[in-house]
Protein backbone atom coordinates (compact mmCIF):
# COMPACT_ATOMS: atom_id res chain seq x y z
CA UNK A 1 62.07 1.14 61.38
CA UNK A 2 63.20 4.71 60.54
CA UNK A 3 60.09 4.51 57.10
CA UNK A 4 57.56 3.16 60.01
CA UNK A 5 58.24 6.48 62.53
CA UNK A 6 58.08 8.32 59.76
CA UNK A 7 54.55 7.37 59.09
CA UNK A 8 53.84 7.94 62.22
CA UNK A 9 55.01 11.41 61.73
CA UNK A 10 53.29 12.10 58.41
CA UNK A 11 49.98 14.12 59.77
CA UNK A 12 51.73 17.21 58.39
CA UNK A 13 55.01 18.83 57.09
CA UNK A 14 58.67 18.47 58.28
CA UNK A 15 59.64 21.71 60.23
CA UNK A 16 62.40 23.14 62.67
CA UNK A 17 61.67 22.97 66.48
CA UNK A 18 61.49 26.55 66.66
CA UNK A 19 58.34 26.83 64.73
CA UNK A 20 57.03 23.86 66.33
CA UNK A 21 57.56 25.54 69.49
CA UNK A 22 56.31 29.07 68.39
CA UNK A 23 53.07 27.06 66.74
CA UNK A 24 52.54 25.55 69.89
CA UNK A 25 52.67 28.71 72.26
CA UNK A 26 50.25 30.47 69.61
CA UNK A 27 47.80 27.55 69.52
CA UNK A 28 47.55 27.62 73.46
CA UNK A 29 46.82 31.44 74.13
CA UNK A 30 43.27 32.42 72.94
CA UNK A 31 41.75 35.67 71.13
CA UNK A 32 39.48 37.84 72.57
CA UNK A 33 36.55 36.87 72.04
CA UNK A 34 37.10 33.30 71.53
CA UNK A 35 35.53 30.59 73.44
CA UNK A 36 36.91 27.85 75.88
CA UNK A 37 37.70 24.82 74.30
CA UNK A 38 37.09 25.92 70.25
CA UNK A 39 39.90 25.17 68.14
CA UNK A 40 42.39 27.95 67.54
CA UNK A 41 45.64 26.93 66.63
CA UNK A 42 47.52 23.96 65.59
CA UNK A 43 45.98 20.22 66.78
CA UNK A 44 48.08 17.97 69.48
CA UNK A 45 48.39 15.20 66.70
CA UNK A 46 50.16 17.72 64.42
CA UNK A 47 52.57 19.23 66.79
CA UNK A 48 53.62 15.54 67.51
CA UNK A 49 53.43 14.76 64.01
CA UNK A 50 55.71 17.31 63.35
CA UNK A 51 58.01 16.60 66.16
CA UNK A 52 58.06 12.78 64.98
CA UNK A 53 59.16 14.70 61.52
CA UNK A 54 61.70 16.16 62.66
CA UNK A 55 63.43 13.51 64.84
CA UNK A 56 63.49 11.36 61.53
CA UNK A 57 65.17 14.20 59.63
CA UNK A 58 67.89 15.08 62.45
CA UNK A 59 68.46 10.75 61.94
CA UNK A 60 68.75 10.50 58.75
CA UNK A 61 70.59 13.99 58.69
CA UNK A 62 73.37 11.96 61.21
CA UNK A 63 73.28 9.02 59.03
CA UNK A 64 74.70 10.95 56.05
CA UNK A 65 76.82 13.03 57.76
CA UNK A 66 78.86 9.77 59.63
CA UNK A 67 78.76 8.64 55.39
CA UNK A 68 80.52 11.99 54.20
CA UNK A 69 82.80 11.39 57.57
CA UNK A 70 83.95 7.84 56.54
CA UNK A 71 84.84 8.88 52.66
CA UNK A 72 86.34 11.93 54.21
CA UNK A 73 83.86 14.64 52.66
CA UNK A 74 82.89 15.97 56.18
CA UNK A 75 85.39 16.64 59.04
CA UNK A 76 85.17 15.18 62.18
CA UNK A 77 83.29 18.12 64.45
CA UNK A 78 80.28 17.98 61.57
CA UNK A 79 79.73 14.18 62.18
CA UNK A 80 79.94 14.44 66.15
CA UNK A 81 77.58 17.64 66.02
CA UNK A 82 74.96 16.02 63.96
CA UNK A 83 75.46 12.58 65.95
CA UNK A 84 74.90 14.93 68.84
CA UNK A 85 71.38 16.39 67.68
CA UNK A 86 70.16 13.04 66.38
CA UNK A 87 71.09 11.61 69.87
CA UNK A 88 69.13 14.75 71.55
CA UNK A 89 66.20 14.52 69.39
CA UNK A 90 65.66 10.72 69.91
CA UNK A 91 65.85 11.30 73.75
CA UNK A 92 63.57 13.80 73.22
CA UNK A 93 61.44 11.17 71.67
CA UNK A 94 62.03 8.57 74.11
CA UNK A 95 61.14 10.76 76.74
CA UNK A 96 57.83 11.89 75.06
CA UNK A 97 56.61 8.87 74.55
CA UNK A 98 57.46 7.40 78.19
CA UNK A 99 55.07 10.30 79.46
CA UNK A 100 52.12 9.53 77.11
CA UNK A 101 52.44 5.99 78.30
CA UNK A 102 52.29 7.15 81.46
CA UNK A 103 49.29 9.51 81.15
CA UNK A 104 47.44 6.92 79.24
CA UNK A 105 48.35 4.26 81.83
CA UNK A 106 47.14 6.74 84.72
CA UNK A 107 44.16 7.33 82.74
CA UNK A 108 43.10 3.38 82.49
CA UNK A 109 43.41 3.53 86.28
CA UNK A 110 40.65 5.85 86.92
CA UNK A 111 37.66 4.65 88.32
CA UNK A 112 34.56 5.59 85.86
């Protein structure tokens, strides 16, 4: 399941949430001189791309830490820290994806 998000997530490059964040501020302010509604920054599909990316990696990165726990090559705050983030980041997720379905489902509703 983890190979099929991961598709999912492959319209660009893995990155930090930080410069998703700061790519995602940029891409909404516009330049002077710029007009409403021309592309300026990074696309929607890439941001969650790149979010989907990331979740993946902070999985797989708890998945080999709770490894290196159990043969006693990582101590026990490194495995609960990373368990932490991956259980953050999939929330995250989770709670993305309940407000697209949402939108989309609000969307279907309007009358044409």
């Amino acid at each position: 399941m983890i190979d099929q998000i991961q598709n999912v997530g492959s319209l660009s490059k893995v990155t930090g949430l930080d410069s998703i964040a700061t790519d995602a501020i940029s891409s909404t302010t516009t330049s002077v001189g710029a007009t409403p509604g021309s592309s300026t920054g990074v696309s929607f599909a890439s941001v969650l791309g790149d979010m989907a990316n990331s979740t993946v990696h902070n999985i797989k990165q708890a998945e080999v830490a709770s490894f290196e726990g159990m043969t006693g090559k990582a101590d026990t705050r490194e495995v609960v820290d990373a368990v932490l983030a991956a259980e953050q980041s999939l929330q995250t997720a989770i709670a993305l994806r309940d407000k697209i379905v949402s939108a989309y489902l609000e969307i279907t509703k309007m009358q044409i």
